[in-house]
C-alpha atoms as a PDB file:
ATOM      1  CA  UNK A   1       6.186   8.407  26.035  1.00  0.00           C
ATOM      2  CA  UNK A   2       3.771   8.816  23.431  1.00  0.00           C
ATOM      3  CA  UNK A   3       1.808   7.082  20.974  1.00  0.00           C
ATOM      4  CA  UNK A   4       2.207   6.687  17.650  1.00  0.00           C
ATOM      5  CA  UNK A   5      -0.779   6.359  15.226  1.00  0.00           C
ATOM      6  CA  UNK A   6      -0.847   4.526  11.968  1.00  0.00           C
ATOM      7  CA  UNK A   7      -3.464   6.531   9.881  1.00  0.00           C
ATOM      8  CA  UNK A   8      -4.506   4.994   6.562  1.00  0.00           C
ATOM      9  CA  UNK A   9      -5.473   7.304   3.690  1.00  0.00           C
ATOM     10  CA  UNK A  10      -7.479   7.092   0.772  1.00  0.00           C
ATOM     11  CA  UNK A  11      -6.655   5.076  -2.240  1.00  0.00           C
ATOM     12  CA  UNK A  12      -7.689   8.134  -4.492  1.00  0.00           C
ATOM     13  CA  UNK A  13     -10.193  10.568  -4.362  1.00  0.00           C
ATOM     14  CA  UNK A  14     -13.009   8.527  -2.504  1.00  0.00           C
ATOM     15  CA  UNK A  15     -15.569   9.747   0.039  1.00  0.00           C
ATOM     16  CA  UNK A  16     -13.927   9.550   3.274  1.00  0.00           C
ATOM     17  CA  UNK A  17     -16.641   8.487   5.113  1.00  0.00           C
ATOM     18  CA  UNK A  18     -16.863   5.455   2.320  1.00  0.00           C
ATOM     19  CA  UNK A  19     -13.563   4.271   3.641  1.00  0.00           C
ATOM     20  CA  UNK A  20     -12.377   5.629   6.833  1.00  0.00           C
ATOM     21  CA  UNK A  21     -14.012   5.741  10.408  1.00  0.00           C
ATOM     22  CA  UNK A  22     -14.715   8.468  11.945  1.00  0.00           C
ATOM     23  CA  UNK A  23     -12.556   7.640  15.148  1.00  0.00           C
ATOM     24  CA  UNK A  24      -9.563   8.077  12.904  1.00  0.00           C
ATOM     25  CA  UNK A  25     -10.797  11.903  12.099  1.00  0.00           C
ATOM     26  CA  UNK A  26     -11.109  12.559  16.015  1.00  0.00           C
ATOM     27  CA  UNK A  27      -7.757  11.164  17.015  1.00  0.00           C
ATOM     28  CA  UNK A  28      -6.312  13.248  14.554  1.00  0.00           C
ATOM     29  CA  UNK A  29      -7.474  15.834  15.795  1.00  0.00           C
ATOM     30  CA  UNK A  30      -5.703  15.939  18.454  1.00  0.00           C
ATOM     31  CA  UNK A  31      -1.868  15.195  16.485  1.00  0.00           C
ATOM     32  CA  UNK A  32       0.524  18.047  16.074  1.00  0.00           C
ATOM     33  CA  UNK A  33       3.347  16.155  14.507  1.00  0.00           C
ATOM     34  CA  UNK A  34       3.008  13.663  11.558  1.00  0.00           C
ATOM     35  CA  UNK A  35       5.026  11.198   9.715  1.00  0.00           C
ATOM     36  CA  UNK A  36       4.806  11.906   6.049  1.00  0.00           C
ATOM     37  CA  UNK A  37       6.136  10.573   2.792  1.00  0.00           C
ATOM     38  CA  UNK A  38       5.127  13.815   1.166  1.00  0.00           C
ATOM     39  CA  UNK A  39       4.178  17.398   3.342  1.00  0.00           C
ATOM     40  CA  UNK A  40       2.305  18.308   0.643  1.00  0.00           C
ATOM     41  CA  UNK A  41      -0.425  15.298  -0.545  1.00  0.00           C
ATOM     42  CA  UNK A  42      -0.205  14.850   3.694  1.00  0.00           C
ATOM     43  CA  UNK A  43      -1.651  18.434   4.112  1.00  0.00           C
ATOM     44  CA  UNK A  44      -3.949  18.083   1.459  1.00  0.00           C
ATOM     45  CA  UNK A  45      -5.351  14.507   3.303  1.00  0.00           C
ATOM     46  CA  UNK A  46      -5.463  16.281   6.958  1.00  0.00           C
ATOM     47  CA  UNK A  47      -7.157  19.035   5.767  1.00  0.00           C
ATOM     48  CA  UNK A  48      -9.935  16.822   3.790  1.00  0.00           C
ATOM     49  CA  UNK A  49      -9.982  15.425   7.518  1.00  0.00           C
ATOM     50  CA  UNK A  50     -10.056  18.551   9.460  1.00  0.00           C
ATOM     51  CA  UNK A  51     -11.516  21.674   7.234  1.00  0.00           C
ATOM     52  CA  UNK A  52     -10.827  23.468  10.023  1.00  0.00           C
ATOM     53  CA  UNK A  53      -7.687  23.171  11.209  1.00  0.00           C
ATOM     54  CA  UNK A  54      -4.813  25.469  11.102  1.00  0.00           C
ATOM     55  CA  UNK A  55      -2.060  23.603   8.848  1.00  0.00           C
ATOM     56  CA  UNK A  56       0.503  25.740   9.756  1.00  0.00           C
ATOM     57  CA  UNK A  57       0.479  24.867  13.199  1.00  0.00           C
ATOM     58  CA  UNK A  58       1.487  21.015  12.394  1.00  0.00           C
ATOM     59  CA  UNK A  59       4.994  19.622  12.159  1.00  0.00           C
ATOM     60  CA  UNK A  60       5.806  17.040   9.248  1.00  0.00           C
ATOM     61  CA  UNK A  61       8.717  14.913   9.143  1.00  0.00           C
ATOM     62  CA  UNK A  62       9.163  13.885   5.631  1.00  0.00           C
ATOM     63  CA  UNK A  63      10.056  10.129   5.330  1.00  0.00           C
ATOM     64  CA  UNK A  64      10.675   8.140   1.978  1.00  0.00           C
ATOM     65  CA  UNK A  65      13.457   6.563   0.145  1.00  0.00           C
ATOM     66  CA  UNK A  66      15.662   9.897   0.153  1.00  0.00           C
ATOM     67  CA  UNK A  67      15.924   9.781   3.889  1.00  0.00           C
ATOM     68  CA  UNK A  68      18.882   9.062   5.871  1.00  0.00           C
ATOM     69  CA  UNK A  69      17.933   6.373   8.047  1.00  0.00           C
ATOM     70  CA  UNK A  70      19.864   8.022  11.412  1.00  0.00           C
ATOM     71  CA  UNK A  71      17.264  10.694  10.826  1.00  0.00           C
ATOM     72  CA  UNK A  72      14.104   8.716  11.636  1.00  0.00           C
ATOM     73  CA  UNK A  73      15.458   8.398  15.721  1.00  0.00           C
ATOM     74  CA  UNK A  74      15.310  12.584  15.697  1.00  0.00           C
ATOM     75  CA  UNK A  75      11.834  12.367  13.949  1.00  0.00           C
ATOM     76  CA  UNK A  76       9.980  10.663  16.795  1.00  0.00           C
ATOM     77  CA  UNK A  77      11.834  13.271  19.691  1.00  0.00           C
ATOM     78  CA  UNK A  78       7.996  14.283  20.022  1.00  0.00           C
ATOM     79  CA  UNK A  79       7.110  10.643  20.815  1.00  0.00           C
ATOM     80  CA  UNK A  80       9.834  10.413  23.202  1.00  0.00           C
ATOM     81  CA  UNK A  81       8.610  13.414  24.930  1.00  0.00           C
ATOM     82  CA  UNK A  82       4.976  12.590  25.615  1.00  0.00           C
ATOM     83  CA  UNK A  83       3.285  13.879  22.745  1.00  0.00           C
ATOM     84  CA  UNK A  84       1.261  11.349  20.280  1.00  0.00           C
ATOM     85  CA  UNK A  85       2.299  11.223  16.566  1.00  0.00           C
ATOM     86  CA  UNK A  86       0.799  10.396  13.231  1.00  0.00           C
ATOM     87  CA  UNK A  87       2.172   8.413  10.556  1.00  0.00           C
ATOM     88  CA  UNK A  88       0.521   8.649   6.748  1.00  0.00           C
ATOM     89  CA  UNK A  89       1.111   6.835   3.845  1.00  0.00           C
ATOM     90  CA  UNK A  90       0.444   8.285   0.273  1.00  0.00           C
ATOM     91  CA  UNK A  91      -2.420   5.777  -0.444  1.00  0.00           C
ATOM     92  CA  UNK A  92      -3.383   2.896   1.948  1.00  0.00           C
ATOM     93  CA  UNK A  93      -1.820   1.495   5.177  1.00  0.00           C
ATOM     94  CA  UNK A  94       1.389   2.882   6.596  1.00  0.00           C
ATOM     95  CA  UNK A  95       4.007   0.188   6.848  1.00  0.00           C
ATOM     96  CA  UNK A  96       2.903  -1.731   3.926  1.00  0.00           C
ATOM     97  CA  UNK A  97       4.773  -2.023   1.375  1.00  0.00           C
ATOM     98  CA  UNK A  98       5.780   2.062   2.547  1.00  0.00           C
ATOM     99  CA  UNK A  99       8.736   3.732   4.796  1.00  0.00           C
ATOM    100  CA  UNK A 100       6.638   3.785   7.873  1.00  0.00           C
ATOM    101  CA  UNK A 101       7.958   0.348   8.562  1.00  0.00           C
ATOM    102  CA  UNK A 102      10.943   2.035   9.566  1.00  0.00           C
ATOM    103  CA  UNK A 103       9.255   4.173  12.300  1.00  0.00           C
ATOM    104  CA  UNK A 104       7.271   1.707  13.254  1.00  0.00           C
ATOM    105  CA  UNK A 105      10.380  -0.808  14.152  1.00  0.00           C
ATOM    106  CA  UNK A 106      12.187   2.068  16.160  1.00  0.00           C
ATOM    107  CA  UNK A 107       8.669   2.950  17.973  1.00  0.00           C
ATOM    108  CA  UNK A 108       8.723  -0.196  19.062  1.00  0.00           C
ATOM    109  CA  UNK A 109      12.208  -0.483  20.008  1.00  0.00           C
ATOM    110  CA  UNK A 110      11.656   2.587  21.988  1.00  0.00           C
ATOM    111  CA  UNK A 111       8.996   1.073  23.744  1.00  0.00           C
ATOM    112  CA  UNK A 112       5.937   3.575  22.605  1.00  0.00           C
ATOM    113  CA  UNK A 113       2.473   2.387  22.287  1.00  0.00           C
ATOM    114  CA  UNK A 114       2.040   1.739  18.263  1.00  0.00           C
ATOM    115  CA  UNK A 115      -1.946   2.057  17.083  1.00  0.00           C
ATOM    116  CA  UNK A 116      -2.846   0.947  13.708  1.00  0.00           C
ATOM    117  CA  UNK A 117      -6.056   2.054  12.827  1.00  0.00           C
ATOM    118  CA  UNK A 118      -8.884   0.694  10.471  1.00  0.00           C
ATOM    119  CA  UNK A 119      -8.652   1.994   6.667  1.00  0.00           C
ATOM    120  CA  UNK A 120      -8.180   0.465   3.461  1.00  0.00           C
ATOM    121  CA  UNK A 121      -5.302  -1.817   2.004  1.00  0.00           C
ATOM    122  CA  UNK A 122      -5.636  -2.595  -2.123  1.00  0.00           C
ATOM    123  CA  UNK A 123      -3.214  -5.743  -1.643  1.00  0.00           C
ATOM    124  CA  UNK A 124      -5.721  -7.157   1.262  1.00  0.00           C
ATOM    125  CA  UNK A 125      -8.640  -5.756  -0.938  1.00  0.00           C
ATOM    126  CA  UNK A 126      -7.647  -7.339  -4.216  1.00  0.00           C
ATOM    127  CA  UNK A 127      -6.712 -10.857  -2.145  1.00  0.00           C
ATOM    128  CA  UNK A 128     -10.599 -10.452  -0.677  1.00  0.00           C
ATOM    129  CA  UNK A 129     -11.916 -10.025  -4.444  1.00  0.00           C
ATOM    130  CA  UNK A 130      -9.506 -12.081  -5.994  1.00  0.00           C
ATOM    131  CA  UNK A 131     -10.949 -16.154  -5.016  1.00  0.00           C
ATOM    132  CA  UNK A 132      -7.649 -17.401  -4.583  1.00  0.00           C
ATOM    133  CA  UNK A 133      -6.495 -18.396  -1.268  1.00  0.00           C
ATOM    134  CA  UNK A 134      -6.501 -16.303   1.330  1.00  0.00           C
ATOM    135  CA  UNK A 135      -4.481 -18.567   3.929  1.00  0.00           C
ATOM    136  CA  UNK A 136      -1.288 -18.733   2.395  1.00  0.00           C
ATOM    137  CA  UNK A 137       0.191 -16.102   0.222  1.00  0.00           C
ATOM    138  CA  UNK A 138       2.681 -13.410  -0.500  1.00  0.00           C
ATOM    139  CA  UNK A 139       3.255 -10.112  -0.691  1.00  0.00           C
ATOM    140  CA  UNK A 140       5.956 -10.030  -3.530  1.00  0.00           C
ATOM    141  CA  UNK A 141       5.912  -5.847  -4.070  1.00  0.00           C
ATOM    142  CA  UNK A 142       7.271  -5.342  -7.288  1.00  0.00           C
ATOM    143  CA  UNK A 143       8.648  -7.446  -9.826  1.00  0.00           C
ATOM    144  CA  UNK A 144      12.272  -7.465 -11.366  1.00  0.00           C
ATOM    145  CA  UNK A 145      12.372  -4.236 -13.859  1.00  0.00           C
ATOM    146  CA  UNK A 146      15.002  -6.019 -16.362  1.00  0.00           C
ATOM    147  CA  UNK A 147      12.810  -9.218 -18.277  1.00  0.00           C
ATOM    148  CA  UNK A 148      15.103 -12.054 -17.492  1.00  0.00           C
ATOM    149  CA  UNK A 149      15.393 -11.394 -13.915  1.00  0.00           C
ATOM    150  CA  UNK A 150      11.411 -10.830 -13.974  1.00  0.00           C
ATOM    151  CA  UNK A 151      11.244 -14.194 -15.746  1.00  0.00           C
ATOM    152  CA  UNK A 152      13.021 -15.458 -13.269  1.00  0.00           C
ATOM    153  CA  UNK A 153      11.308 -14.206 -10.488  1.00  0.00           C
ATOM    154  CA  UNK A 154       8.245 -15.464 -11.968  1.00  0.00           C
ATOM    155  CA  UNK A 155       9.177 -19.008 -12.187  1.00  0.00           C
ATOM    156  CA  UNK A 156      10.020 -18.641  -8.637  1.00  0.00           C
ATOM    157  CA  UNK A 157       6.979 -17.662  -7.476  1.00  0.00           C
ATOM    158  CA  UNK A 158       4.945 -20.135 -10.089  1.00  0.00           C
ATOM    159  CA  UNK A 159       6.619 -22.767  -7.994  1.00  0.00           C
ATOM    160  CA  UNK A 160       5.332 -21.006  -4.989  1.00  0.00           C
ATOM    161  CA  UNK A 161       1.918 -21.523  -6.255  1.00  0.00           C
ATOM    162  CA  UNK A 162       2.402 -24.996  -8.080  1.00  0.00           C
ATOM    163  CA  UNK A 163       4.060 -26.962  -4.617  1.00  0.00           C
ATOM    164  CA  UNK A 164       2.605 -24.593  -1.581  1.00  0.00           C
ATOM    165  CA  UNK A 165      -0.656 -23.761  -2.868  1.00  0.00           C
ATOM    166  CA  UNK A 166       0.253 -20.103  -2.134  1.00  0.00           C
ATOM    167  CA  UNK A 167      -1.278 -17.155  -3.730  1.00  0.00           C
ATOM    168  CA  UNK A 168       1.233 -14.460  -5.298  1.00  0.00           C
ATOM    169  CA  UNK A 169       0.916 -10.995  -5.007  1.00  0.00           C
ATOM    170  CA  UNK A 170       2.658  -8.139  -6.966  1.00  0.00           C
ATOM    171  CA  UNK A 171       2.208  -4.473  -7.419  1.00  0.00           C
ATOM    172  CA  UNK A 172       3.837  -2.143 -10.040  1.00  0.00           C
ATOM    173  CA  UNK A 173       4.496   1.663 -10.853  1.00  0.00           C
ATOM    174  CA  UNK A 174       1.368   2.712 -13.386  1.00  0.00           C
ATOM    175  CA  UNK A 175       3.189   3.940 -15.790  1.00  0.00           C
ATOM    176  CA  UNK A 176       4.831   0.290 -16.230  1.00  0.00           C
ATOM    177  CA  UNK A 177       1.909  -1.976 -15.414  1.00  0.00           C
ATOM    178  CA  UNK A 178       1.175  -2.432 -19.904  1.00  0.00           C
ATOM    179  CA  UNK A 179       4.519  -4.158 -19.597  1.00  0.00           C
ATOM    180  CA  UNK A 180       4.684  -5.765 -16.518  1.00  0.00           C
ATOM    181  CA  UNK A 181       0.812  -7.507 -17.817  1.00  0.00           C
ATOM    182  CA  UNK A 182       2.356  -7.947 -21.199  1.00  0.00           C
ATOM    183  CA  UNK A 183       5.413 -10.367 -19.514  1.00  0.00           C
ATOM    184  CA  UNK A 184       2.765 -11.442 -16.856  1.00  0.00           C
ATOM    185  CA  UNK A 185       1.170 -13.262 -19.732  1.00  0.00           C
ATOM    186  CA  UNK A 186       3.468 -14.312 -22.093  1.00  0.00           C
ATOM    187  CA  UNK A 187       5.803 -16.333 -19.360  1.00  0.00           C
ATOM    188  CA  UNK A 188       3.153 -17.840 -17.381  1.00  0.00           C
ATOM    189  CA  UNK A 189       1.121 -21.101 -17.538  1.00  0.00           C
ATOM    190  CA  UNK A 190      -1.747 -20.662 -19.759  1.00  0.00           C
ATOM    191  CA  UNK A 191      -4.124 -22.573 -17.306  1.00  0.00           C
ATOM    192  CA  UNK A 192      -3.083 -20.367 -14.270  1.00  0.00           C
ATOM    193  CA  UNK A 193      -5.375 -17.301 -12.634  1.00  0.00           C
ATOM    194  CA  UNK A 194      -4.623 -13.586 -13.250  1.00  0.00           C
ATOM    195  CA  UNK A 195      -6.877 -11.379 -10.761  1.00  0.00           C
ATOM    196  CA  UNK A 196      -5.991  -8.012 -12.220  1.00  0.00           C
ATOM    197  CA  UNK A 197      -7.829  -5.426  -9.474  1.00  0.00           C
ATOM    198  CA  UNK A 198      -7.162  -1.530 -10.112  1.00  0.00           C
ATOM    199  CA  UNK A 199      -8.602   1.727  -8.893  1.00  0.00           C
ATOM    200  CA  UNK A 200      -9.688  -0.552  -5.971  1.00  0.00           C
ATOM    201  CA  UNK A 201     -12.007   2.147  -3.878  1.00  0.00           C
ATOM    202  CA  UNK A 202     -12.989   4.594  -6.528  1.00  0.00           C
ATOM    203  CA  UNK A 203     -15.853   4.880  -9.047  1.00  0.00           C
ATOM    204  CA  UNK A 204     -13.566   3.400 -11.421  1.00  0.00           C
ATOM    205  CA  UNK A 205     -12.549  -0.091  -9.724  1.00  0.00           C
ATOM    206  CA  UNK A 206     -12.105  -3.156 -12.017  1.00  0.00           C
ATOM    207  CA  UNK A 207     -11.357  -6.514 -10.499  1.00  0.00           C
ATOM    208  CA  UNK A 208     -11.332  -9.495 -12.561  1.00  0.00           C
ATOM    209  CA  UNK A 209     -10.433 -12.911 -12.386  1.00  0.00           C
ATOM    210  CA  UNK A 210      -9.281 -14.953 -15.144  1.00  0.00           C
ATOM    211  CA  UNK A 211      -6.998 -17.640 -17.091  1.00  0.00           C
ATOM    212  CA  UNK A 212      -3.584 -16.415 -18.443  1.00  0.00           C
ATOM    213  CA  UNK A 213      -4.877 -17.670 -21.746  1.00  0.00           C
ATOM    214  CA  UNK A 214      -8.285 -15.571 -21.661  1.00  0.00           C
ATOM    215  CA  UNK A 215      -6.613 -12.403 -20.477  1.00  0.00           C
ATOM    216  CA  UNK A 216      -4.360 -12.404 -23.725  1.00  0.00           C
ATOM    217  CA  UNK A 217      -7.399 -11.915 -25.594  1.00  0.00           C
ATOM    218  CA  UNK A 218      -9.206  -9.311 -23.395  1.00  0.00           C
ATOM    219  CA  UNK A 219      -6.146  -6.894 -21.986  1.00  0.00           C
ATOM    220  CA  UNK A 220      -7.491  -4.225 -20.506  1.00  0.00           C
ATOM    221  CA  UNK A 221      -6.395  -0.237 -20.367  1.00  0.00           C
ATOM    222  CA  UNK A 222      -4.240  -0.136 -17.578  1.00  0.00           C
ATOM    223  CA  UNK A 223      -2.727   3.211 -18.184  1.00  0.00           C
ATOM    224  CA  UNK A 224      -1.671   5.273 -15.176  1.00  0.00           C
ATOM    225  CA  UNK A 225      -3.952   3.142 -13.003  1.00  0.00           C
ATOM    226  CA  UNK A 226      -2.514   1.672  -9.313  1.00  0.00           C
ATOM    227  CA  UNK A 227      -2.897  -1.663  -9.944  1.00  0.00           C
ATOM    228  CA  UNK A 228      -2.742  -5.080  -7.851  1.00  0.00           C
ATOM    229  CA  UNK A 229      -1.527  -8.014  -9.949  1.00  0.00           C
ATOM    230  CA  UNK A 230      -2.434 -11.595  -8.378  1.00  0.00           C
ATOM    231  CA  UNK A 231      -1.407 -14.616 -10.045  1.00  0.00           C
ATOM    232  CA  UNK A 232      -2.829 -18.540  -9.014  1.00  0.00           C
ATOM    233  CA  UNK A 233      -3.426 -21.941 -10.333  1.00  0.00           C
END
């Protein structure tokens, strides 16, 4: 049996060596079959890795919401027949808040070694920057699209936060994070904490902390960017 390798990526286009260890590059290295939600941002991240390897010569198994999940059992054969695989996420850690959660339960159903290696996470990274608690809170992924579900789900998770002390964590598609702020702020408590952290890892990270009531008067240009939206009292 082999093992299977959790290989974190870059949140953008950061220095690898500002983000990644080196020991991820080597065991790479040595992988011939890899995990992938996309073949083609995957063989533009091993090849960053490995200038010199041969692309052609790897094997990706393309893994994301399209995929049957019956498939993912035929996807780790390799494992199953003594070679080590790779899994990669398109930004971040596989397995969070990603597919590879899938191929990581069966791995381990299987009974193959799993390896997560060191790399960076923006929803542990925002939490770090954020100075709300960091024993108790959530991953929430993304809010309700439709407002009074997301209104709903808010008020949930303001509970959460008002009775458990627990810090609430959200992410959102760029292209919707204007709106998602916009309802953020006009359905919360105007005394509760907003960390708003985007382009977390690049030259162009912003991570503030502040009051629902001072944000509404300071919104920043969130356009595009992959943003982390943490919400406290």
């Amino acid at each position: 049996m082999g093992t299977l390798y959790l290989f974190p990526t870059t949140l953008g286009e950061s220095p690898l060596s500002a983000v990644l260890p080196e020991m991820n590059t080597q065991l790479m290295s040595g992988i011939q079959h890899f995990i992938v939600e996309d073949s083609r941002t995957a063989r533009r991240f091993i090849r960053k890795c490995l200038p010199t390897v041969v692309i052609d010569e790897l094997t990706f198994f393309v893994l994301n919401k399209h995929t049957p999940p019956d498939t993912i059992s035929t996807f780790l054969q390799p494992l199953k027949d003594g070679h080590d695989m790779g899994v990669l996420s398109e930004a971040g850690c596989p397995a969070i808040a990603d597919p590879g959660a899938d191929v990581v339960a069966y791995a381990q159903q299987i009974g193959s070694r799993v390896v997560p290696l060191v790399g960076p996470s923006s929803i542990i990274l925002a939490l770090m920057a954020s100075g709300f608690n960091g024993q108790s809170f959530a991953f929430n992924g993304y809010l309700p699209v439709q407002l009074p579900d997301k209104i709903k789900a808010l008020k949930k998770y303001e509970g959460r936060i008002v009775h458990d002390q627990q810090t609430q964590i959200f992410i959102e598609t760029p292209y919707r994070n204007a709106k998602t702020l916009a309802d953020i702020l006009t359905n919360c408590p105007p005394d509760f904490r907003l960390c708003i952290a985007a382009d977390i890892t690049l030259s162009t990270e912003y991570i503030v902390t502040d009051t629902i009531k001072s944000w509404k008067n300071n919104i920043p240009d969130l356009n595009k960017r992959p943003a982390i939206f943490i919400l406290y009292r």
